[in-house]
Protein backbone atom coordinates (compact mmCIF):
# COMPACT_ATOMS: atom_id res chain seq x y z
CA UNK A 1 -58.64 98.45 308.62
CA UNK A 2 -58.56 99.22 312.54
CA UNK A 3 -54.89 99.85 312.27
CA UNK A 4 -55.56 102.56 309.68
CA UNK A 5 -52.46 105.24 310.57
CA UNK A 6 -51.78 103.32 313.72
CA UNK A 7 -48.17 101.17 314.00
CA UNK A 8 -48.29 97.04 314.19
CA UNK A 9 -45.29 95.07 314.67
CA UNK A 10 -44.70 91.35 313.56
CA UNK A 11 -43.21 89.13 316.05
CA UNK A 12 -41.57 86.10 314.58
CA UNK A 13 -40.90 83.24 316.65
CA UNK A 14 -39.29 80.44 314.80
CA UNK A 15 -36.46 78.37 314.92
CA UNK A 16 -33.56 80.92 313.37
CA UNK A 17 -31.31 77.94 312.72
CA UNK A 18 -33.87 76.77 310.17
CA UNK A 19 -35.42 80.46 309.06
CA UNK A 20 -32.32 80.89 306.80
CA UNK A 21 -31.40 84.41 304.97
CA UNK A 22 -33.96 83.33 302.18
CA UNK A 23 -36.93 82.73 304.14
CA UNK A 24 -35.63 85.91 306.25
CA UNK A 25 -35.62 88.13 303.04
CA UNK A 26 -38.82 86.76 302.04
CA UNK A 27 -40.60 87.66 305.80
CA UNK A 28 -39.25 90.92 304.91
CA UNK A 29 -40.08 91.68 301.77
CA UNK A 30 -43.95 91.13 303.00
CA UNK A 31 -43.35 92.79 305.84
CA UNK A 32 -42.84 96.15 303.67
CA UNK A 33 -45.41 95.34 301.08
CA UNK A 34 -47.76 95.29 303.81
CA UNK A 35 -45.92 98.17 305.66
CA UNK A 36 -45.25 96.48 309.00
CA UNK A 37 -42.01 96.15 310.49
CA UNK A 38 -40.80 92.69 311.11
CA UNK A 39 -39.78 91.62 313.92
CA UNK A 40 -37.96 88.57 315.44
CA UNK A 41 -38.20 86.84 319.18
CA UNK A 42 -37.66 83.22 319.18
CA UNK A 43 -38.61 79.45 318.64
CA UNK A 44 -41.04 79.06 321.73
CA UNK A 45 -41.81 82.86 322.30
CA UNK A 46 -39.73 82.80 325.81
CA UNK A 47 -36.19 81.35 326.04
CA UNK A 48 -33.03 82.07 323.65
CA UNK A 49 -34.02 85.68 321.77
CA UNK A 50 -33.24 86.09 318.33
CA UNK A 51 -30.80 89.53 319.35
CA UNK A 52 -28.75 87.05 321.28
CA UNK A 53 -27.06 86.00 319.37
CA UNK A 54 -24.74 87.45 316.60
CA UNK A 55 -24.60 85.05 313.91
CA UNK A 56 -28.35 85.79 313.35
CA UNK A 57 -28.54 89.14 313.64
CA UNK A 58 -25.06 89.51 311.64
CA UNK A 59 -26.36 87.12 308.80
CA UNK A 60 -29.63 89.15 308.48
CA UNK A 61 -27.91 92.32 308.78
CA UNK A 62 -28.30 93.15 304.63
CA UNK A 63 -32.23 92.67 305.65
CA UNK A 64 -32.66 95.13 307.75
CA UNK A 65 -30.82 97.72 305.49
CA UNK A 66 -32.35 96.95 302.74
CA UNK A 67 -35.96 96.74 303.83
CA UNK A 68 -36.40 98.78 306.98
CA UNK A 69 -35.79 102.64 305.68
CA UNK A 70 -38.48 101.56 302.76
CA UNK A 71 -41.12 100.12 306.08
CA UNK A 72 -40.08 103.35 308.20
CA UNK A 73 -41.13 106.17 305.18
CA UNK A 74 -44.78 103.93 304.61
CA UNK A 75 -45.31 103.39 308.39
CA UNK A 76 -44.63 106.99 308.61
CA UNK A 77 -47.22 107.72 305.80
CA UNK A 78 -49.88 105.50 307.31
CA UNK A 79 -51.16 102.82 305.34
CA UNK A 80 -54.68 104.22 303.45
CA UNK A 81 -57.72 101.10 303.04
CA UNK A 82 -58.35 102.98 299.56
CA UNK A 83 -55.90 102.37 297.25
CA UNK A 84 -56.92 104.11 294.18
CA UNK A 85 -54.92 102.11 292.03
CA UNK A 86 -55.18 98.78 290.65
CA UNK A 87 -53.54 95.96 288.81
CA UNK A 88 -54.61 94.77 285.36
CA UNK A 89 -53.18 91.31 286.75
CA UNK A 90 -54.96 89.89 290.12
CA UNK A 91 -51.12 88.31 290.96
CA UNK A 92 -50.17 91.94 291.67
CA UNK A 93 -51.68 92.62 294.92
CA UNK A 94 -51.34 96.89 295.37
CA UNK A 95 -51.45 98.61 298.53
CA UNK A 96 -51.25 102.41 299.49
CA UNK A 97 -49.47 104.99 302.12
CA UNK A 98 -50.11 107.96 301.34
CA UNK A 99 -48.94 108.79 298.08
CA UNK A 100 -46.56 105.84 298.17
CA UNK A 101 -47.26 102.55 296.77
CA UNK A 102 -46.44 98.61 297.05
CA UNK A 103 -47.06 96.37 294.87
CA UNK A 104 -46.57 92.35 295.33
CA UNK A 105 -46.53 89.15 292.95
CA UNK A 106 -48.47 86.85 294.99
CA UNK A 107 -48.06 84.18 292.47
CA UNK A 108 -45.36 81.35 291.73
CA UNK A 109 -44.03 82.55 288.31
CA UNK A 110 -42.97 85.44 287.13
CA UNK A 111 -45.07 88.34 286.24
CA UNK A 112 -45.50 91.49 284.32
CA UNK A 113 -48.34 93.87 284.68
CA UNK A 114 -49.45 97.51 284.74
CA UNK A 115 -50.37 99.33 287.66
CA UNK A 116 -53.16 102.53 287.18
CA UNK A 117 -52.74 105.20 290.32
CA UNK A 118 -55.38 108.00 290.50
CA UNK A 119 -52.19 110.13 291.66
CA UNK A 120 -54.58 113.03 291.35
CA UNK A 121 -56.65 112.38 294.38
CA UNK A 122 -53.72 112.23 296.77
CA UNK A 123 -51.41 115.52 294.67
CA UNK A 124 -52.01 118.61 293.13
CA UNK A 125 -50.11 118.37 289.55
CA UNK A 126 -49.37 120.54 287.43
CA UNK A 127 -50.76 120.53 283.99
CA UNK A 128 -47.19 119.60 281.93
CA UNK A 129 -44.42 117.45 283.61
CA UNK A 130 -43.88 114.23 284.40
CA UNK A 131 -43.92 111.49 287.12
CA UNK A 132 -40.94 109.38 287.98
CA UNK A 133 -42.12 105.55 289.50
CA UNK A 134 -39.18 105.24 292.10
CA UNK A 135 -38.58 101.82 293.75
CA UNK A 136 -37.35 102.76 297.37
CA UNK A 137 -35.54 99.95 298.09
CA UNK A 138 -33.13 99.84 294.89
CA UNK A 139 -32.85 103.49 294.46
CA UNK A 140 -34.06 103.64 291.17
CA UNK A 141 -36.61 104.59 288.35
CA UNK A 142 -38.69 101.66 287.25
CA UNK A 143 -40.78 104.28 284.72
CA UNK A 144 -41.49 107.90 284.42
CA UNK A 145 -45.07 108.79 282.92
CA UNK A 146 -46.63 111.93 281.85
CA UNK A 147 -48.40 113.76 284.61
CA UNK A 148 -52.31 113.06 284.54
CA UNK A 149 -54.91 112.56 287.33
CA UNK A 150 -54.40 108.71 286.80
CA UNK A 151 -51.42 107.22 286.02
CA UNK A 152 -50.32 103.39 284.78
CA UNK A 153 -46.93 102.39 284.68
CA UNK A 154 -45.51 98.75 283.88
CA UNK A 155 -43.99 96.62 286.53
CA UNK A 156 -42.15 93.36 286.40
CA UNK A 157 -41.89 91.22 289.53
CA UNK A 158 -40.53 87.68 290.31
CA UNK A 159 -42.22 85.34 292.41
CA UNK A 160 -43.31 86.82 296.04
CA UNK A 161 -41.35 90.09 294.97
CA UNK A 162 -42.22 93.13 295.98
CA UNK A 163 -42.05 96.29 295.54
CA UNK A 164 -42.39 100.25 297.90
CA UNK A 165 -42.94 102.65 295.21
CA UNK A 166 -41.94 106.55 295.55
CA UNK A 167 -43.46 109.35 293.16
CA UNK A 168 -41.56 112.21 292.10
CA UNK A 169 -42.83 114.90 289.92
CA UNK A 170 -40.03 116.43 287.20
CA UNK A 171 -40.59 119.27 285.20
């Protein structure tokens, strides 16, 4: 709540040997649900730096592509303590920037579960149209809803997925 609009940075400091691309994609993937940019030093916090060497930094490469233009637009929209939306399953965990959205399956299996967004209070809609859910990171449409103050849309997510979610209005 203190960090409101304000930036934070991660630092990790682990051994990269043994923080393989998995464990690396899942540090990431929380690190954009939550909106923070994650960051990497080393196993003691002092001697042999992560950006030393190249076949860390090489390995995580897809990472950083995938995952850091998604954390750059909802660090750039602030992260908002009101989310006005919700999950009708407490294993999606919601957050808000803005007018963008993450969403995150905190649990061990699989889920599916719809998402309500009082889009109204952050946009002024028209009266006809409709709303496309985007997912940033994948480029794509997950749903596209009729416009209304408050929206719900379904989402599917595995296990510690997650999700940056883009609105655009269509006509």
């Amino acid at each position: 709540t203190l960090c409101r609009h304000k930036p934070y940075l991660l630092l990790q400091n682990t051994d990269f040997e043994k923080f393989g691309p998995a464990e690396v994609e899942r540090y990431f993937a929380r690190s954009m649900f939550w909106g923070v940019y994650p960051s990497m030093f080393s196993v003691d916090a002092s001697t042999h730096p992560y950006w030393t060497e190249p076949r860390w930094y090489d390995r995580d490469r897809a990472s950083f592509k995938k995952y850091i233009p998604a954390v750059k637009k909802l660090s750039a929209a602030g992260w908002d303590p009101i989310t006005l939306a919700r999950s009708d399953d407490p294993a999606v965990w919601v957050e808000r920037f803005g007018s963008l959205l993450t969403v995150m399956n905190g649990s061990a299996a699989p889920v599916s579960a719809t998402v309500e967004y009082e889009i109204g209070k952050t946009w002024h809609l028209p009266a006809a149209g409709s709303i496309e859910v985007i997912d940033i990171v994948r480029g794509k449409a997950i749903a596209e809803v009729k416009t209304a103050l408050s929206i719900r849309f379904p989402v599917a997510l595995e296990p510690g997925e997650a999700r940056a979610l883009e609105f655009r209005l269509r006509k």
